[in-house]
C-alpha atoms as a PDB file:
ATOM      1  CA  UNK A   1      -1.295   5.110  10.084  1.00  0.00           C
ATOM      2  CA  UNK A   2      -0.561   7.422   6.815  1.00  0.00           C
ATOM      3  CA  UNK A   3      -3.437   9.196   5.541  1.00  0.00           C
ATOM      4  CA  UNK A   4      -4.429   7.650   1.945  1.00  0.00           C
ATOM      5  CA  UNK A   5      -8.205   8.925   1.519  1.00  0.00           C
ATOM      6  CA  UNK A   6      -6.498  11.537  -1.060  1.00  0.00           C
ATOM      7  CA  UNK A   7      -4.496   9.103  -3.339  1.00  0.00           C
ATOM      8  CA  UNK A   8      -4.381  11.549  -6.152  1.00  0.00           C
ATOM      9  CA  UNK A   9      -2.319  14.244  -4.757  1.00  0.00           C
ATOM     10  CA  UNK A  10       0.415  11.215  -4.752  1.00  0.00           C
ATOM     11  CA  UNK A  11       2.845  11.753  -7.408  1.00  0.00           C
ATOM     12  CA  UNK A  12       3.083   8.931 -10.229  1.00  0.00           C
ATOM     13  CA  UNK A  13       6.599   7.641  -8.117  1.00  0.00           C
ATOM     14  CA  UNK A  14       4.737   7.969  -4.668  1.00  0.00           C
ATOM     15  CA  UNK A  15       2.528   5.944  -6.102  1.00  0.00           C
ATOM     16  CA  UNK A  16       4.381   2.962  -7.924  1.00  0.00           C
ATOM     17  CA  UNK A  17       6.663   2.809  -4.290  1.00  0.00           C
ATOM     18  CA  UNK A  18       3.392   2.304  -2.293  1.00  0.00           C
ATOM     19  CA  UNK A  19       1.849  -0.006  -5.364  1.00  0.00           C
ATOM     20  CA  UNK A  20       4.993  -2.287  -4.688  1.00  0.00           C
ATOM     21  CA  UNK A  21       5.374  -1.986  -1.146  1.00  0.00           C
ATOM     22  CA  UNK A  22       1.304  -3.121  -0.803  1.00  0.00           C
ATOM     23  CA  UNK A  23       2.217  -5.914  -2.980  1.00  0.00           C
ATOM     24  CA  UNK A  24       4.923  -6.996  -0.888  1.00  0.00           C
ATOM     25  CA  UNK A  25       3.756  -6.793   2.233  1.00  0.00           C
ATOM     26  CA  UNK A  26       0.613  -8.888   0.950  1.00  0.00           C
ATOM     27  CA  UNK A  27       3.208 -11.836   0.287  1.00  0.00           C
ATOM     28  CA  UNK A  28       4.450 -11.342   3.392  1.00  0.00           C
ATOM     29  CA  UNK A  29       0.716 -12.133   5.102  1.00  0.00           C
ATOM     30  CA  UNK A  30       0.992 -15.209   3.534  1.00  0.00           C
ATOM     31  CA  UNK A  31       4.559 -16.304   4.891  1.00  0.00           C
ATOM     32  CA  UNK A  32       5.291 -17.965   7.806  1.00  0.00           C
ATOM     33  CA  UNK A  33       7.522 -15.253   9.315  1.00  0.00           C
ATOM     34  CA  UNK A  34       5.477 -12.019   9.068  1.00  0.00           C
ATOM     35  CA  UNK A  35       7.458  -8.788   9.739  1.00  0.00           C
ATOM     36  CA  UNK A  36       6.139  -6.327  12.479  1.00  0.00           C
ATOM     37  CA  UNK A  37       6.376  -2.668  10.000  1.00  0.00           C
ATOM     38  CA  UNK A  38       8.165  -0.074  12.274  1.00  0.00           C
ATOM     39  CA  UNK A  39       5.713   3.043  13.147  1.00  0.00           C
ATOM     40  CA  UNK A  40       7.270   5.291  10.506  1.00  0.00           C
ATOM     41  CA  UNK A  41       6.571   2.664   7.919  1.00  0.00           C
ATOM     42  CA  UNK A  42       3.961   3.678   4.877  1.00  0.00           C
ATOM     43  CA  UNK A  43       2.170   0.428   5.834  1.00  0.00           C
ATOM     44  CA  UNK A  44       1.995   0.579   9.653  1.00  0.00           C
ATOM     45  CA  UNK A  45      -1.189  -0.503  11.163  1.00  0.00           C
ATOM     46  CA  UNK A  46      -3.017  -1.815   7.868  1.00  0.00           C
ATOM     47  CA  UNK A  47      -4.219  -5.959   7.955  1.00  0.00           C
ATOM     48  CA  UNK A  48      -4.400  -7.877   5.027  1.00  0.00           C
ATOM     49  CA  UNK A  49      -7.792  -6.873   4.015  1.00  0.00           C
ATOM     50  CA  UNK A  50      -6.868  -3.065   4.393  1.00  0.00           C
ATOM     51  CA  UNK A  51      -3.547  -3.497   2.327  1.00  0.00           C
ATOM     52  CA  UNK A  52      -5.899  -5.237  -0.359  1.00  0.00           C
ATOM     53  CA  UNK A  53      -8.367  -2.485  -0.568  1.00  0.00           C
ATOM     54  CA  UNK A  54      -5.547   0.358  -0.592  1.00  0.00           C
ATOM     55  CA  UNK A  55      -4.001  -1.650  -3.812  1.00  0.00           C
ATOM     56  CA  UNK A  56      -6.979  -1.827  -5.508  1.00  0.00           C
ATOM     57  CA  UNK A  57      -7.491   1.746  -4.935  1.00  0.00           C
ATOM     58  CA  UNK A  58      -4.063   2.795  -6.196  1.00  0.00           C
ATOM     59  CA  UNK A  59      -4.468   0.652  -9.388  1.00  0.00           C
ATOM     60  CA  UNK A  60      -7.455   2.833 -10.211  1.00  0.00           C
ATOM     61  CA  UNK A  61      -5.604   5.874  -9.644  1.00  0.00           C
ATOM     62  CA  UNK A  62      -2.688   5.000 -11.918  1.00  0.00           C
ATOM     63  CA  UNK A  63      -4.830   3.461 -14.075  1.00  0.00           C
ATOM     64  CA  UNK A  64      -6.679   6.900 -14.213  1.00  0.00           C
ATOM     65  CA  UNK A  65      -3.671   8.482 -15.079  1.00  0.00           C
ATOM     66  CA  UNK A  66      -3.311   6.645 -18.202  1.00  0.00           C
END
């Protein structure tokens, strides 16, 4: 699993990738036909609830950011 305690060393398109790539592995959860993410995958190892908590802390960084 990636290390995201530091979110704001991220740059603004690190950021927006991992933003989108939360979002769609959250629709994913909810489909029938759930992918298993590939070690070397940003996402590997988080659940749903971890993938929900990461997105709302990356909102607050961008939104930080102005």
């Amino acid at each position: 699993m990636k290390d995201y305690s530091n979110l704001s060393a991220f740059s603004d398109k690190k950021l927006r990738t991992l933003r989108n790539n939360i979002n769609n592995r959250l629709v994913s959860f909810k489909s029938t036909s759930l992918k298993h993410l590939p070690p070397s995958h940003m996402l590997h190892g988080l659940d749903e609830a971890q993938c929900k908590a990461l997105l709302e802390r990356v909102y607050k960084e961008l939104k930080n950011r102005g």
